[in-house]
N, C-alpha and C. Protein backbone atom coordinates (compact mmCIF):
# COMPACT_ATOMS: atom_id res chain seq x y z
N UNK A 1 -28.63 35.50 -40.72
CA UNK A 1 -27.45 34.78 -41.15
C UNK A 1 -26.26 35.06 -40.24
N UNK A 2 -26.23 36.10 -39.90
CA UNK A 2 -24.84 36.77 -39.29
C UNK A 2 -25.14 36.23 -37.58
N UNK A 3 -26.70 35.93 -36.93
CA UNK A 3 -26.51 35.30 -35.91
C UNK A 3 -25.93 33.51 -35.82
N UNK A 4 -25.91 33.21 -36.56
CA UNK A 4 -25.07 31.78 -36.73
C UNK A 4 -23.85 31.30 -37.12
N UNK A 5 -23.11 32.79 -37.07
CA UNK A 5 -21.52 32.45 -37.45
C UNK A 5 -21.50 32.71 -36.29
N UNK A 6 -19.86 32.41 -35.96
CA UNK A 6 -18.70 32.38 -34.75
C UNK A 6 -18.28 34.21 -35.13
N UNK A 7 -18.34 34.67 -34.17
CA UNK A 7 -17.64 35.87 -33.63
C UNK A 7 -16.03 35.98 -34.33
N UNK A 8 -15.83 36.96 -35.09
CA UNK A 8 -14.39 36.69 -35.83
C UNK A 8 -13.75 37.48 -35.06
N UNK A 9 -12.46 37.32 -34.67
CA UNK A 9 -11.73 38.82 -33.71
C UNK A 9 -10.49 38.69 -34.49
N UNK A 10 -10.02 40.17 -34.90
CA UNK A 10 -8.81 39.91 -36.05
C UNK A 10 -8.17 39.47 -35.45
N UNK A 11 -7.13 38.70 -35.95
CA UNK A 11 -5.71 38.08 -35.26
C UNK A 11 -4.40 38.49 -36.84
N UNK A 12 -3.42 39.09 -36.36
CA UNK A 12 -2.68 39.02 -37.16
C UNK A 12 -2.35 38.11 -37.93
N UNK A 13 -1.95 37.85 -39.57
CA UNK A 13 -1.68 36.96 -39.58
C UNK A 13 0.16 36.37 -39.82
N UNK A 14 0.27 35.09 -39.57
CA UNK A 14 1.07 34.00 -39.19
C UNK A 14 2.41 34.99 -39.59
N UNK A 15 3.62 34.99 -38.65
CA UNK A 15 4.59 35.97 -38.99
C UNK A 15 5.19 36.67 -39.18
N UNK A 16 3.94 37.86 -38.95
CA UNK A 16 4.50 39.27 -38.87
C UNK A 16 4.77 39.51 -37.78
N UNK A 17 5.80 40.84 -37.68
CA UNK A 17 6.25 41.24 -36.15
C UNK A 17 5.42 41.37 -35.21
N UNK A 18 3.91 41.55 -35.24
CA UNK A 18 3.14 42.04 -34.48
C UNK A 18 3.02 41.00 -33.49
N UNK A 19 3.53 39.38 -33.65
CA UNK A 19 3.12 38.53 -33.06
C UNK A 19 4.73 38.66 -32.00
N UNK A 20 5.40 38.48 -32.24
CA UNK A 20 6.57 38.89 -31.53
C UNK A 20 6.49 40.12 -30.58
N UNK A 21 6.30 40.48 -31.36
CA UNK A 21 6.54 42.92 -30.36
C UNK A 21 5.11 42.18 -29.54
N UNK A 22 3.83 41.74 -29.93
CA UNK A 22 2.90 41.38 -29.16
C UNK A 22 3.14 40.57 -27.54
N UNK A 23 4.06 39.70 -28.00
CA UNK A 23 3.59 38.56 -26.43
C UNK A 23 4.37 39.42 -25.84
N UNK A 24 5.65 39.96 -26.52
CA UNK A 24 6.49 40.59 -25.38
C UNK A 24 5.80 41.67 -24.49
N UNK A 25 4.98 42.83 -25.31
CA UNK A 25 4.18 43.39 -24.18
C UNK A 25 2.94 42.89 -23.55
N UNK A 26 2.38 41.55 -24.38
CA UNK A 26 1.56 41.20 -23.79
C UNK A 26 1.60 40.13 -22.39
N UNK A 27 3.08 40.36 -22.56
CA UNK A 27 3.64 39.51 -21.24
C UNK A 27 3.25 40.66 -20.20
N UNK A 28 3.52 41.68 -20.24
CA UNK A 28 3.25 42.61 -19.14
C UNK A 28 1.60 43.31 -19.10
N UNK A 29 0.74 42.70 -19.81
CA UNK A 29 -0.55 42.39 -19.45
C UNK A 29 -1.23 43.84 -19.88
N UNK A 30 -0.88 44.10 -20.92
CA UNK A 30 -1.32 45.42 -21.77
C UNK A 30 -2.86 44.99 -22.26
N UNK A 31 -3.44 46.23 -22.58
CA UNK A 31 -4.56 45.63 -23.05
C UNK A 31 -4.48 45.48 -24.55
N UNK A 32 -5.35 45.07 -25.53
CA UNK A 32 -4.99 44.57 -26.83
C UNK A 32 -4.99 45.90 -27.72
N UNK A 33 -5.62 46.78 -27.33
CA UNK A 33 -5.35 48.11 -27.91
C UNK A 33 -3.92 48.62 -27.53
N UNK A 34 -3.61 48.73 -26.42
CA UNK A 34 -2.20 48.97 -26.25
C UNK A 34 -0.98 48.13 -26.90
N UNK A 35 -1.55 46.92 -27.10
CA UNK A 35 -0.20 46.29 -27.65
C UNK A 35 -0.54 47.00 -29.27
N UNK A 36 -1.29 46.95 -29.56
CA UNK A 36 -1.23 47.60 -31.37
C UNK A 36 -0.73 48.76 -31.30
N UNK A 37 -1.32 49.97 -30.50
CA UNK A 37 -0.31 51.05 -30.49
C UNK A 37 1.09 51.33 -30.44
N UNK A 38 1.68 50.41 -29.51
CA UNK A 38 2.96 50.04 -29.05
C UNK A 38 3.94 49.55 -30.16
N UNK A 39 3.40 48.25 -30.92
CA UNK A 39 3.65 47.91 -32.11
C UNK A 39 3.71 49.16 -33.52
N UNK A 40 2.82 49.88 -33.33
CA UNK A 40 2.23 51.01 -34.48
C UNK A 40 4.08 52.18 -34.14
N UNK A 41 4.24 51.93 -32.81
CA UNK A 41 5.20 52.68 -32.31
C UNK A 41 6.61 52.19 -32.92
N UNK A 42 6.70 50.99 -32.33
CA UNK A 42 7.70 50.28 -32.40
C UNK A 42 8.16 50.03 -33.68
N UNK A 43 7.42 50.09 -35.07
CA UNK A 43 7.74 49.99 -35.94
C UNK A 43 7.99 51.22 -36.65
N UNK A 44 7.89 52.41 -35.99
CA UNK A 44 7.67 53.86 -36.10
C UNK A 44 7.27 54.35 -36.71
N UNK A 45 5.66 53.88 -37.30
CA UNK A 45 4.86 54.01 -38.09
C UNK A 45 3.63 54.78 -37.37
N UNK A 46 3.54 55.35 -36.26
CA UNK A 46 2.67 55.96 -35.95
C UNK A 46 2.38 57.48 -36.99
N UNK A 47 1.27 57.99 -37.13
CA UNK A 47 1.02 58.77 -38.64
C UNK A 47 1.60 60.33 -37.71
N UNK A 48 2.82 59.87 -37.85
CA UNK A 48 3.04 61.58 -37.51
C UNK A 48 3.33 62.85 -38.31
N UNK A 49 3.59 63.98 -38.50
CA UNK A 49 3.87 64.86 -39.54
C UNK A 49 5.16 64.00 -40.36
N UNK A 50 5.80 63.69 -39.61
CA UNK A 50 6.86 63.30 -40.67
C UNK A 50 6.50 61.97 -41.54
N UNK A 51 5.72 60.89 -40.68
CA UNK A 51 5.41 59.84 -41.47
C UNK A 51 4.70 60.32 -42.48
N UNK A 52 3.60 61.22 -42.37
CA UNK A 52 2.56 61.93 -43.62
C UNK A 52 3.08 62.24 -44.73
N UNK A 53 4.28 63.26 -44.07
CA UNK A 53 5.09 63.69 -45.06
C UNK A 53 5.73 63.10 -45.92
N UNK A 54 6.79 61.96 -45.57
CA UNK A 54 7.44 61.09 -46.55
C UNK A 54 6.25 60.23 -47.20
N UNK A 55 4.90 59.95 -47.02
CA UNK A 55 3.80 59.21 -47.78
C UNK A 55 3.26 60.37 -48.36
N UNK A 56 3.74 61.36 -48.79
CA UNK A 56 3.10 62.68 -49.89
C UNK A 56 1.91 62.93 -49.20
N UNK A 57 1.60 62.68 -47.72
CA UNK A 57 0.00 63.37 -47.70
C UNK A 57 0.23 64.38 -46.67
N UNK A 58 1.52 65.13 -46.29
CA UNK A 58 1.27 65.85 -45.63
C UNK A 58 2.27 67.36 -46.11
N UNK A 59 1.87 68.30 -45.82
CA UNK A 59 2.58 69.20 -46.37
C UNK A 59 3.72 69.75 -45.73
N UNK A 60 4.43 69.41 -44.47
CA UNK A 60 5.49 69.71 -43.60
C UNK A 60 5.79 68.35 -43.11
N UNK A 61 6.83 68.20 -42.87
CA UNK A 61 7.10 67.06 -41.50
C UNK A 61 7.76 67.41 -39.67
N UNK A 62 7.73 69.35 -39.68
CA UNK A 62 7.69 69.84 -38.28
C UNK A 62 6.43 69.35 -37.58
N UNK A 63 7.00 69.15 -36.22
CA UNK A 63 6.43 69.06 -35.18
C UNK A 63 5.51 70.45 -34.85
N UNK A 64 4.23 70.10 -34.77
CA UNK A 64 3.12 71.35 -34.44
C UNK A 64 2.94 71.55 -33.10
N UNK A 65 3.53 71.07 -32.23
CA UNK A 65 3.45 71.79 -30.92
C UNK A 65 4.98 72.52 -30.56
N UNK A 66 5.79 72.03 -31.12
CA UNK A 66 7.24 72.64 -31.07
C UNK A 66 7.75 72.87 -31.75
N UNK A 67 7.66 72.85 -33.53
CA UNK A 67 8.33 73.57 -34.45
C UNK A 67 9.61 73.68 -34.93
N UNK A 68 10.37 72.68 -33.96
CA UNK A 68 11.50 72.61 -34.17
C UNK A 68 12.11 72.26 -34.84
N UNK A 69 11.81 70.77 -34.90
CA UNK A 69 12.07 69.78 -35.24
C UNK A 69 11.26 68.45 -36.07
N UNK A 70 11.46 67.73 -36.72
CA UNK A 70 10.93 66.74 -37.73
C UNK A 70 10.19 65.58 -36.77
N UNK A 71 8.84 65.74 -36.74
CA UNK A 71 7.93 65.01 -35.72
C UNK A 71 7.67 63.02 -36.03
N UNK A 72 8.36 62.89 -35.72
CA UNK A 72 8.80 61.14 -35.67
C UNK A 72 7.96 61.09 -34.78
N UNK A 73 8.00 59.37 -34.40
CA UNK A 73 7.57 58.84 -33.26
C UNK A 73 8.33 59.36 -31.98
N UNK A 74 9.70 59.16 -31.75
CA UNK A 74 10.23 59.41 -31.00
C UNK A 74 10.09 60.70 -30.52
N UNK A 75 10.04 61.94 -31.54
CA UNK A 75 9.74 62.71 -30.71
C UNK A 75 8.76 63.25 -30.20
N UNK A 76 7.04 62.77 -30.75
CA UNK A 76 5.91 62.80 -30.62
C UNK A 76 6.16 62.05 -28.67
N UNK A 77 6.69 61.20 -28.65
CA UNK A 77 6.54 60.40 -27.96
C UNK A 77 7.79 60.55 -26.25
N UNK A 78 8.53 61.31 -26.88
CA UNK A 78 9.80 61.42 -25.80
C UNK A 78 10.32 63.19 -26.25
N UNK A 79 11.10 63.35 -27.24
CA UNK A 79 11.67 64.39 -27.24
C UNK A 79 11.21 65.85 -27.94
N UNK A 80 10.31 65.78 -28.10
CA UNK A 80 9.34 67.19 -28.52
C UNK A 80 9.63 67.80 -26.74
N UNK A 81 9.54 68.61 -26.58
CA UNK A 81 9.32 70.34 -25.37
C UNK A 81 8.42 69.95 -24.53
N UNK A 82 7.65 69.79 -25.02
CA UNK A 82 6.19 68.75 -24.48
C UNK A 82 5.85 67.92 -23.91
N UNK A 83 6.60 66.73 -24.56
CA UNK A 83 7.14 64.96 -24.06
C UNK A 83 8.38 65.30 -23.05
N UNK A 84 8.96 65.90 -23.24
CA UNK A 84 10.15 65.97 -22.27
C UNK A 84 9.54 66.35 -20.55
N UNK A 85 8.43 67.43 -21.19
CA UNK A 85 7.82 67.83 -19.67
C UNK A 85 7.32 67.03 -18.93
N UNK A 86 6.42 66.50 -19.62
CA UNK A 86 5.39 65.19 -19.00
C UNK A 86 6.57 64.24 -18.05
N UNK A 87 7.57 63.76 -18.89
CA UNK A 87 8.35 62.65 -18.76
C UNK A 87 9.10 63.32 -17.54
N UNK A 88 9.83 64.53 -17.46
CA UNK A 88 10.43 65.00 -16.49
C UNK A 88 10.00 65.01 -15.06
N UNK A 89 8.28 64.82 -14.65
CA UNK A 89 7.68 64.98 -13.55
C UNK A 89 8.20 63.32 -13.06
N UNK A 90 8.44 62.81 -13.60
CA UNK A 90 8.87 61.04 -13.13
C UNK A 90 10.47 61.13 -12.62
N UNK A 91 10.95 61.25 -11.43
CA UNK A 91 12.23 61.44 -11.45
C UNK A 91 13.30 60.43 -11.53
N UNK A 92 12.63 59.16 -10.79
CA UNK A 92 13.56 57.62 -10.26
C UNK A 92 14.02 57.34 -11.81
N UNK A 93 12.71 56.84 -12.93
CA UNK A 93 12.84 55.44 -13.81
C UNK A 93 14.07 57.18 -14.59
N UNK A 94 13.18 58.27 -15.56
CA UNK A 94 13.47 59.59 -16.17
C UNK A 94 14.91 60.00 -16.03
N UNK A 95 15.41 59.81 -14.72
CA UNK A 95 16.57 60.62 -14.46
C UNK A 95 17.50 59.67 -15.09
N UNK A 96 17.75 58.55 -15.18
CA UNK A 96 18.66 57.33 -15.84
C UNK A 96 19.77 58.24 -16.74
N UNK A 97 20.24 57.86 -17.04
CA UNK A 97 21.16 58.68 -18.08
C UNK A 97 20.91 58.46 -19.43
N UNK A 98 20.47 57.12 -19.73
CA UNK A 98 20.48 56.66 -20.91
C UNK A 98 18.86 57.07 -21.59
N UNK A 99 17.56 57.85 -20.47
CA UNK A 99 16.30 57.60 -20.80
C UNK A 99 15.86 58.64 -21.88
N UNK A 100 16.84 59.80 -22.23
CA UNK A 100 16.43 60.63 -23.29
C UNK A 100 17.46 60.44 -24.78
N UNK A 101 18.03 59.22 -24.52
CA UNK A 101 19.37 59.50 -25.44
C UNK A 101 18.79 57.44 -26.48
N UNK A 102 18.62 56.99 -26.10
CA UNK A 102 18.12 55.69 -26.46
C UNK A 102 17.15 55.84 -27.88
N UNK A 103 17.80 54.77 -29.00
CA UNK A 103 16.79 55.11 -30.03
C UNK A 103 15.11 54.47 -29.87
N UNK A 104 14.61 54.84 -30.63
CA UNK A 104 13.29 54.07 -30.51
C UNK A 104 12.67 52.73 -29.72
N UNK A 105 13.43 51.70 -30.48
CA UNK A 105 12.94 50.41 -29.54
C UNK A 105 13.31 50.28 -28.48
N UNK A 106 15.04 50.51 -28.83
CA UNK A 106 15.76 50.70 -27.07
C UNK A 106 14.95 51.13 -26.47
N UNK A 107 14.74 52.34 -26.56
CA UNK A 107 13.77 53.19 -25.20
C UNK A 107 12.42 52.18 -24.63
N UNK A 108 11.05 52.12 -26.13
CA UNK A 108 10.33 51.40 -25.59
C UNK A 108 10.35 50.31 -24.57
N UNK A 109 11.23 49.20 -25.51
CA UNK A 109 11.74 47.61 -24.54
C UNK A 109 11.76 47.80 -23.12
N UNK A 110 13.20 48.96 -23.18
CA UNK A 110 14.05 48.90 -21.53
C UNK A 110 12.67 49.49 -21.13
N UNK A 111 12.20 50.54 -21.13
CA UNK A 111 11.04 50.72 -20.03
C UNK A 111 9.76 50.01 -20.11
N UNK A 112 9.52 48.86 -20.97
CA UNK A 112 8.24 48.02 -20.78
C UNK A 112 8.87 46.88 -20.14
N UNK A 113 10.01 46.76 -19.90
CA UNK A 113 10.53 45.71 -19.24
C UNK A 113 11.34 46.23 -17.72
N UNK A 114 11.06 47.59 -17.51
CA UNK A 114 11.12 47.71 -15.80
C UNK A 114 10.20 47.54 -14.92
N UNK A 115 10.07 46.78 -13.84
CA UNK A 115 9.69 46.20 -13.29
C UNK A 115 9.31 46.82 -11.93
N UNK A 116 9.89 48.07 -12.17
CA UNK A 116 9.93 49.53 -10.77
C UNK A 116 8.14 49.87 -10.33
N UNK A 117 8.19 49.53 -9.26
CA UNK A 117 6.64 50.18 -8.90
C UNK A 117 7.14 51.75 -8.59
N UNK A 118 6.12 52.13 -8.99
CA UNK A 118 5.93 53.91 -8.53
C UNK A 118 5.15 53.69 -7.52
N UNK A 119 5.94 53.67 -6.12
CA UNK A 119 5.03 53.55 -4.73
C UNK A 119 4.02 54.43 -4.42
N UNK A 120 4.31 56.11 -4.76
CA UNK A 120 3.02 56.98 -4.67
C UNK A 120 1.61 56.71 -5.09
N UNK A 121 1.75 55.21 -5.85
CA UNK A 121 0.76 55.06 -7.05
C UNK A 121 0.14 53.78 -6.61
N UNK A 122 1.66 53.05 -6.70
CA UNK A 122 1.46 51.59 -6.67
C UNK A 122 0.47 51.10 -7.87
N UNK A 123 1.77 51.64 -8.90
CA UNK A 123 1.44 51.15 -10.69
C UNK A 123 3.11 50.94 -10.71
N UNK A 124 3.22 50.00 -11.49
CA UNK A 124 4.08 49.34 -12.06
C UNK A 124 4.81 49.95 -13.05
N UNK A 125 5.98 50.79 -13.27
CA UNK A 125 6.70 51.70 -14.32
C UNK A 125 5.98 51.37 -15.62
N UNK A 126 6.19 50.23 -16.18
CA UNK A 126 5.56 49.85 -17.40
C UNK A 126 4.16 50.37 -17.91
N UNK A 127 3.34 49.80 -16.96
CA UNK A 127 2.19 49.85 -17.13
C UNK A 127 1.90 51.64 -16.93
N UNK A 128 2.25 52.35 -16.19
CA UNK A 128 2.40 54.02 -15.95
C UNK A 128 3.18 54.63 -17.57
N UNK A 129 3.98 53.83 -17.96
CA UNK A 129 5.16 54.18 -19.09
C UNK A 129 4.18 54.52 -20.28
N UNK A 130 3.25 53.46 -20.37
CA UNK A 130 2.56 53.05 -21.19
C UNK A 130 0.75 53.72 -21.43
N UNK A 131 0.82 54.09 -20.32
CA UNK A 131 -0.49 55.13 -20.29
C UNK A 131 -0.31 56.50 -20.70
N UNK A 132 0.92 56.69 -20.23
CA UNK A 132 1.75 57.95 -20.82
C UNK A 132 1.80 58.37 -22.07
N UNK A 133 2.42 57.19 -22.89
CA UNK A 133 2.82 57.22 -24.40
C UNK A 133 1.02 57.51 -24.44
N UNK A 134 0.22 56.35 -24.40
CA UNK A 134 -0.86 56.76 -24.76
C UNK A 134 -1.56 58.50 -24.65
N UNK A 135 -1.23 58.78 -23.83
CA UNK A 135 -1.78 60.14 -23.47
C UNK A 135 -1.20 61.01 -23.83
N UNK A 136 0.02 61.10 -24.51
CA UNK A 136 0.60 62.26 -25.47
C UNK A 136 0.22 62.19 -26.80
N UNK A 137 -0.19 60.39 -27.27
CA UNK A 137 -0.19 60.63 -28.16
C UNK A 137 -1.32 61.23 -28.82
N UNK A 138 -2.47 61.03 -27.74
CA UNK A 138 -4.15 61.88 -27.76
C UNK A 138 -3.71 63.13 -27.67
N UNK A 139 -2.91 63.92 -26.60
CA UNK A 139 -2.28 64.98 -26.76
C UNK A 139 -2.36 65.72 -27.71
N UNK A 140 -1.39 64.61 -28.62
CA UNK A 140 -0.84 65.78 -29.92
C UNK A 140 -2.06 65.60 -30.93
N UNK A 141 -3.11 65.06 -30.81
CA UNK A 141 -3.65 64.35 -31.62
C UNK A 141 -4.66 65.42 -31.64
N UNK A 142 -5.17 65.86 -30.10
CA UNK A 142 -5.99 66.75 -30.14
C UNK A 142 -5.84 68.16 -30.32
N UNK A 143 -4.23 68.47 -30.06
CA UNK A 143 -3.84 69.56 -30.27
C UNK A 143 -4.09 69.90 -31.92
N UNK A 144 -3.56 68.80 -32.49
CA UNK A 144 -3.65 68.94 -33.72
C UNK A 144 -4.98 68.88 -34.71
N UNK A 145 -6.02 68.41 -34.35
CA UNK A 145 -7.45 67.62 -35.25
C UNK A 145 -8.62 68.86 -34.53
N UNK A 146 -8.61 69.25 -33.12
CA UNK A 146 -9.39 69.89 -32.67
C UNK A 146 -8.73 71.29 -32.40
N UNK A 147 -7.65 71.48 -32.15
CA UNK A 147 -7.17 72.84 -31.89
C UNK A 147 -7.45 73.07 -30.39
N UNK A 148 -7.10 71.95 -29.35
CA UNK A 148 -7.01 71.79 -27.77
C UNK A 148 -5.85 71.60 -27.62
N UNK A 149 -5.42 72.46 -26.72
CA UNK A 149 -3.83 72.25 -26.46
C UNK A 149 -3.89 71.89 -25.05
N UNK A 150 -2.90 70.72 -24.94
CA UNK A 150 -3.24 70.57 -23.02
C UNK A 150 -1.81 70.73 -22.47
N UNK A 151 -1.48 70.62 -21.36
CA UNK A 151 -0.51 71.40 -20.36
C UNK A 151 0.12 69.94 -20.12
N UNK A 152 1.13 70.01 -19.75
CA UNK A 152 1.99 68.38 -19.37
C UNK A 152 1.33 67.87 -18.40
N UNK A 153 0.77 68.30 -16.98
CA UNK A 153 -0.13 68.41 -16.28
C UNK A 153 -1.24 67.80 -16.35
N UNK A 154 -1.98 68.09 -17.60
CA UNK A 154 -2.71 67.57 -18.31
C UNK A 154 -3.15 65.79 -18.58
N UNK A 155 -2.02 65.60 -19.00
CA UNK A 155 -1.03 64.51 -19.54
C UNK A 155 -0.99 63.07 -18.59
N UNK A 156 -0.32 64.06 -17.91
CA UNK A 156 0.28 63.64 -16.38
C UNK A 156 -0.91 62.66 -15.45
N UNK A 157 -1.82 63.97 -15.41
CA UNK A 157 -3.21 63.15 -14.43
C UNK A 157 -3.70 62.41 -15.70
N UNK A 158 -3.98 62.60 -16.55
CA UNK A 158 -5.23 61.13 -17.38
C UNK A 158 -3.90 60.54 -17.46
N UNK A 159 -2.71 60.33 -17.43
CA UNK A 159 -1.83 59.00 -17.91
C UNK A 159 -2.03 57.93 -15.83
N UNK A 160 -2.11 58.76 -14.85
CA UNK A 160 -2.03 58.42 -13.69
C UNK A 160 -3.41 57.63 -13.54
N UNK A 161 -4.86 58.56 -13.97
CA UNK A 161 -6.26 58.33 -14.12
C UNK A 161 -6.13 56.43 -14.50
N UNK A 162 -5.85 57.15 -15.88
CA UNK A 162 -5.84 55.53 -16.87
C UNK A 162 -5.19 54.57 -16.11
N UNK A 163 -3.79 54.62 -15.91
CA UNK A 163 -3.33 53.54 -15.22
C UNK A 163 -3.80 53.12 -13.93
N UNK A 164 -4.37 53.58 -13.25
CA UNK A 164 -5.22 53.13 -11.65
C UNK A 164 -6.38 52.49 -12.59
N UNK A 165 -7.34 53.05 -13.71
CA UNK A 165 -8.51 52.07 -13.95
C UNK A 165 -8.03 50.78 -14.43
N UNK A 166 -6.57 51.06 -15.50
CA UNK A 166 -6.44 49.41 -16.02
C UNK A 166 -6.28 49.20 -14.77
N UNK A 167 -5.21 49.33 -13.46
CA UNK A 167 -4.71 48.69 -12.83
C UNK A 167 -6.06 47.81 -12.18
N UNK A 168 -7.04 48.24 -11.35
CA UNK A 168 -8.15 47.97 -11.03
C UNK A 168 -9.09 47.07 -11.77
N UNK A 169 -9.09 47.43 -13.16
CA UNK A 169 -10.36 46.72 -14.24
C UNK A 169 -9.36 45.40 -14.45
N UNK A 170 -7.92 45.23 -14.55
CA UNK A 170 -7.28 44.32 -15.41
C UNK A 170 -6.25 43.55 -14.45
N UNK A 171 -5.85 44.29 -13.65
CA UNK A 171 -5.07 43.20 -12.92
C UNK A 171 -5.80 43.00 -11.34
N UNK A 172 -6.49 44.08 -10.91
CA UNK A 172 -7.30 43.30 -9.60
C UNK A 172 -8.91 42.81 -9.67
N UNK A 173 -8.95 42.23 -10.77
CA UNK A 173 -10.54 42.28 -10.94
C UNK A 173 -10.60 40.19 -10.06
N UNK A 174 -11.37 40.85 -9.50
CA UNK A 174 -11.00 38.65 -8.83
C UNK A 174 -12.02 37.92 -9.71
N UNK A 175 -12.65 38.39 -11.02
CA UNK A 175 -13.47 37.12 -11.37
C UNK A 175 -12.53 36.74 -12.52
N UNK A 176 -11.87 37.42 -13.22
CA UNK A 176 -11.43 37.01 -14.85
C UNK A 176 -9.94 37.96 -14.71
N UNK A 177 -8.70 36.77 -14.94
CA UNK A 177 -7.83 37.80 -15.60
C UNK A 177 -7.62 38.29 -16.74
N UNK A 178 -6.37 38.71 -17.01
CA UNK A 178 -6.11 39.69 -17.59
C UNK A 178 -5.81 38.76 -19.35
N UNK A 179 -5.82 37.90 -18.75
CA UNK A 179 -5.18 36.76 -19.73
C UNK A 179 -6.70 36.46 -20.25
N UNK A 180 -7.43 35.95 -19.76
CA UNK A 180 -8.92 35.42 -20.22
C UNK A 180 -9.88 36.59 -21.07
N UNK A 181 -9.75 37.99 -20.25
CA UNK A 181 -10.40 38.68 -21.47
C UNK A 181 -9.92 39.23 -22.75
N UNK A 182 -8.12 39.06 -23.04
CA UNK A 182 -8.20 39.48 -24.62
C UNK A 182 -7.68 38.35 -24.79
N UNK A 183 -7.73 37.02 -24.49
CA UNK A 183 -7.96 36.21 -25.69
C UNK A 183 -8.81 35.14 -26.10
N UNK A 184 -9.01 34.72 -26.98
CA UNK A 184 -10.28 34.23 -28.06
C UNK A 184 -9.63 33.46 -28.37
């Protein structure tokens, strides 16, 4: 039976932000997992100690790699001890004045919408911005679920890793772009 239906692929439905926060990063040619994360971000709903916490399922809302402070997105993502390190090895887009002080979306937007190649790389700020977020947020994820703690360093090379394979698999592939394989 199930070989004679059509292939279903979720699509949000009609209206919610996801379709908005979507084209905008999907203008910059994210893959479809990245735009949900991004979105998961952007709405600052990523499940961090503090989100757990205010939904009664977690018993603290400190940050477990730094202790300091109340673990949001933002600071899972930028201002935890941690995030600051990673982010600090980037000096051009990082050094800005405004790049540690910007609330949530601010921050995301302005840097999915710079357009700066990192010449050492020759990856596109965004697309580097964005492998990043991803890779802290496995980071903390593993620090936290497995008890692996990794070094900014760490971070640093799989966010560099990742972005050379999308760059390669998604924007130089010459049979299919980037546009043709996530959408249905």
């Amino acid at each position: 039976m199930l070989q004679n239906q059509p292939i279903s692929v979720w699509r949000p439905p009609p209206g919610i932000p996801l379709i908005r926060v979507g084209l905008t990063f999907g203008k910059h040619k994210f893959c479809k997992d990245c735009v949900y994360f991004l979105w998961i971000a952007f709405k600052d709903h990523l499940m961090t100690n503090l989100e757990r916490f205010l939904r009664s399922v977690g018993h603290h809302p400190s940050c477990t790699i730094c202790d300091t402070q109340d673990e949001s997105t933002l600071h899972v993502l930028r201002d935890c001890k941690f995030a600051r390190e990673v982010w600090l090895y980037f000096s051009p887009v990082v050094y800005s004045p405004t790049f540690f002080t910007m609330n949530l979306q601010a921050w995301l937007m302005s840097n999915i919408h710079c357009h700066d190649l990192i010449s050492e790389y020759s990856i596109p700020w965004s697309t580097f911005f964005v492998s990043i977020l991803w890779q802290l947020w496995k980071a903390k994820n593993e620090h936290v679920f497995n008890s692996v703690p990794q070094s900014p360093t760490d971070v640093w090379s799989k966010g560099i890793f990742w972005a050379r394979c999308y760059m390669e698999s998604f924007l130089l592939s010459p049979t299919r772009s980037p546009e043709s394989r996530t959408s249905h």
